[in-house]
Protein backbone atom coordinates (compact mmCIF):
# COMPACT_ATOMS: atom_id res chain seq x y z
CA UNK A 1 -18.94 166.65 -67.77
CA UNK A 2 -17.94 167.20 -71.31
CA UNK A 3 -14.24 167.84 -70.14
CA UNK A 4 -14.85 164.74 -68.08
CA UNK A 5 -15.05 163.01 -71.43
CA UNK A 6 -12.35 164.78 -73.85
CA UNK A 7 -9.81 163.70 -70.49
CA UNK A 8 -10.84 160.34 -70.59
CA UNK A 9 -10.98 160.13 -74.91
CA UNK A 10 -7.06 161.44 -74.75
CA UNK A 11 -6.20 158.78 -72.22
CA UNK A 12 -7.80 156.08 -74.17
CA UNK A 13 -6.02 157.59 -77.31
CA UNK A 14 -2.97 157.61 -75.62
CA UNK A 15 -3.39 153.98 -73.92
CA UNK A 16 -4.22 152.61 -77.31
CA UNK A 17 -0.71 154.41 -78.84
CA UNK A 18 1.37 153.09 -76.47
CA UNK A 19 -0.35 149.76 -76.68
CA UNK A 20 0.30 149.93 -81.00
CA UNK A 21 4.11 150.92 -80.25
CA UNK A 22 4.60 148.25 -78.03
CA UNK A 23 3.45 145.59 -80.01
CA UNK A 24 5.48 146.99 -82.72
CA UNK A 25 8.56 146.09 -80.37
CA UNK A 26 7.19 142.54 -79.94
CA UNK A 27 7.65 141.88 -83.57
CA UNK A 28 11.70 142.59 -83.17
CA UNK A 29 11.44 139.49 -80.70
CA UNK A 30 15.12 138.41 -78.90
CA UNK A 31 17.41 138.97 -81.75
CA UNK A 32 16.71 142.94 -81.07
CA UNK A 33 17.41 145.30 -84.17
CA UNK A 34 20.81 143.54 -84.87
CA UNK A 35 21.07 139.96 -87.04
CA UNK A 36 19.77 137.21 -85.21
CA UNK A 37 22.65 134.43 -84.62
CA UNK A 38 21.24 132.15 -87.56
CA UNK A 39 21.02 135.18 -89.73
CA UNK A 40 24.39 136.66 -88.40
CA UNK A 41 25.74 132.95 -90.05
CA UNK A 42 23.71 132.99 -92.91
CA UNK A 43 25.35 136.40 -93.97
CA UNK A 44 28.84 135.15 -92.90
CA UNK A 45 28.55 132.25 -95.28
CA UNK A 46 27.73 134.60 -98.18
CA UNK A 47 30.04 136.59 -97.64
CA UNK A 48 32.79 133.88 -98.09
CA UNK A 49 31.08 132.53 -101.17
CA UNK A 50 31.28 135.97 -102.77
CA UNK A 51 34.81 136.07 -101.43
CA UNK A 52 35.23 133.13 -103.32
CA UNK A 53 34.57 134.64 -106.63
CA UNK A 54 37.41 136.29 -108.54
CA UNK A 55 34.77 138.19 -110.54
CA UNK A 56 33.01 139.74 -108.03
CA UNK A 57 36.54 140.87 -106.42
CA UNK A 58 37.30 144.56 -105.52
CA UNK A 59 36.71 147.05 -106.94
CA UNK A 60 32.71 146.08 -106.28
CA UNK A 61 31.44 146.58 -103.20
CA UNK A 62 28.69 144.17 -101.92
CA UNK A 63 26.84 144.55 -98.13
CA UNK A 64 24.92 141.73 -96.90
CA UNK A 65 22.34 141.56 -94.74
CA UNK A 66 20.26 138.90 -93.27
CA UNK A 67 16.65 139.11 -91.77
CA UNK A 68 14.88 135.87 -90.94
CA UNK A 69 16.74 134.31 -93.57
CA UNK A 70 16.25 136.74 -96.52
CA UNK A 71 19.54 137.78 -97.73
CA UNK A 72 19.61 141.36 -98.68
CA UNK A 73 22.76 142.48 -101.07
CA UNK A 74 23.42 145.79 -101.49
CA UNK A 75 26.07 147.75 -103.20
CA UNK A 76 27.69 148.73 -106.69
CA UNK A 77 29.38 146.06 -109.32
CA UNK A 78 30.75 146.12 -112.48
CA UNK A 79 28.24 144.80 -115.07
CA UNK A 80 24.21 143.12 -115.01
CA UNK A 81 26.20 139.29 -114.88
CA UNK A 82 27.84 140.21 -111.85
CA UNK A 83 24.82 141.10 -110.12
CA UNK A 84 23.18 137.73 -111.83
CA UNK A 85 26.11 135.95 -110.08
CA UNK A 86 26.28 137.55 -106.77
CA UNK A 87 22.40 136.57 -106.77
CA UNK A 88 22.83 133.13 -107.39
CA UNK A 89 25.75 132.61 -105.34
CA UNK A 90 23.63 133.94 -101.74
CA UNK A 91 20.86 131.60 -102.73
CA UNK A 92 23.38 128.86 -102.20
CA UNK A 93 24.15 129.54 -98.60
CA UNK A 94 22.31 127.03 -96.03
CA UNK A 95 19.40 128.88 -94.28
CA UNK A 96 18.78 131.38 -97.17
CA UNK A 97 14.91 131.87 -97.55
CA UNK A 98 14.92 134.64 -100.41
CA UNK A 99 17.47 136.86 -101.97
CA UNK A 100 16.47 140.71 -102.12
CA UNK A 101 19.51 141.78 -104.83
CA UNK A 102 19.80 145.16 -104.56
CA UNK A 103 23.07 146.02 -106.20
CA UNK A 104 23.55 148.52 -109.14
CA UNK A 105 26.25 149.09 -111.94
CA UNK A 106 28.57 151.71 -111.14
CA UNK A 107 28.84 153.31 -114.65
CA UNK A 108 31.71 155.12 -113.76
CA UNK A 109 33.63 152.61 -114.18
């Protein structure tokens, strides 16, 4: 009887596992683990604002990212402005929720 029960507790255990991982999933929704098509636009946009800057220009290197509207910016620039600017720049693209700014100063440089 007792082995009865330990089968039944490791079925429940591993029920209630797969249950947890699969509402995980549920959370990714349709867009999947890629950019959704609003956020694939939103990061498009501020891209071609920061295009738009001459000081934010090669050699810095800036990834975007968008998830359910918050921009995420990630990369290396040149001094604290230009990650001030770069900041304030993907808050002005339509859609944007938050900005996460991530980028560093390459002191290499």
């Amino acid at each position: 009887m007792i082995r009865g029960w330990a089968s039944m507790l490791r079925t429940a255990a591993l029920a209630l596992c797969i249950a947890a991982a699969l509402g995980g999933c549920a959370g990714i929704g349709k867009c999947g683990f890629g950019e959704c098509p609003a956020d694939a636009k939103i990061s498009t946009e501020v891209r071609s604002l920061l295009a738009q800057s001459p000081s934010l220009d090669t050699p810095n290197l800036i990834d975007v990212q968008t998830i359910r509207g918050v921009v995420y910016l990630r990369g290396v620039v040149a001094t604290p402005y230009q990650i001030a600017e770069a900041g304030s720049i993907a808050q002005r693209a339509p859609g944007v929720v938050d900005v996460q700014n991530m980028l560093s100063i390459d002191n290499s440089r």
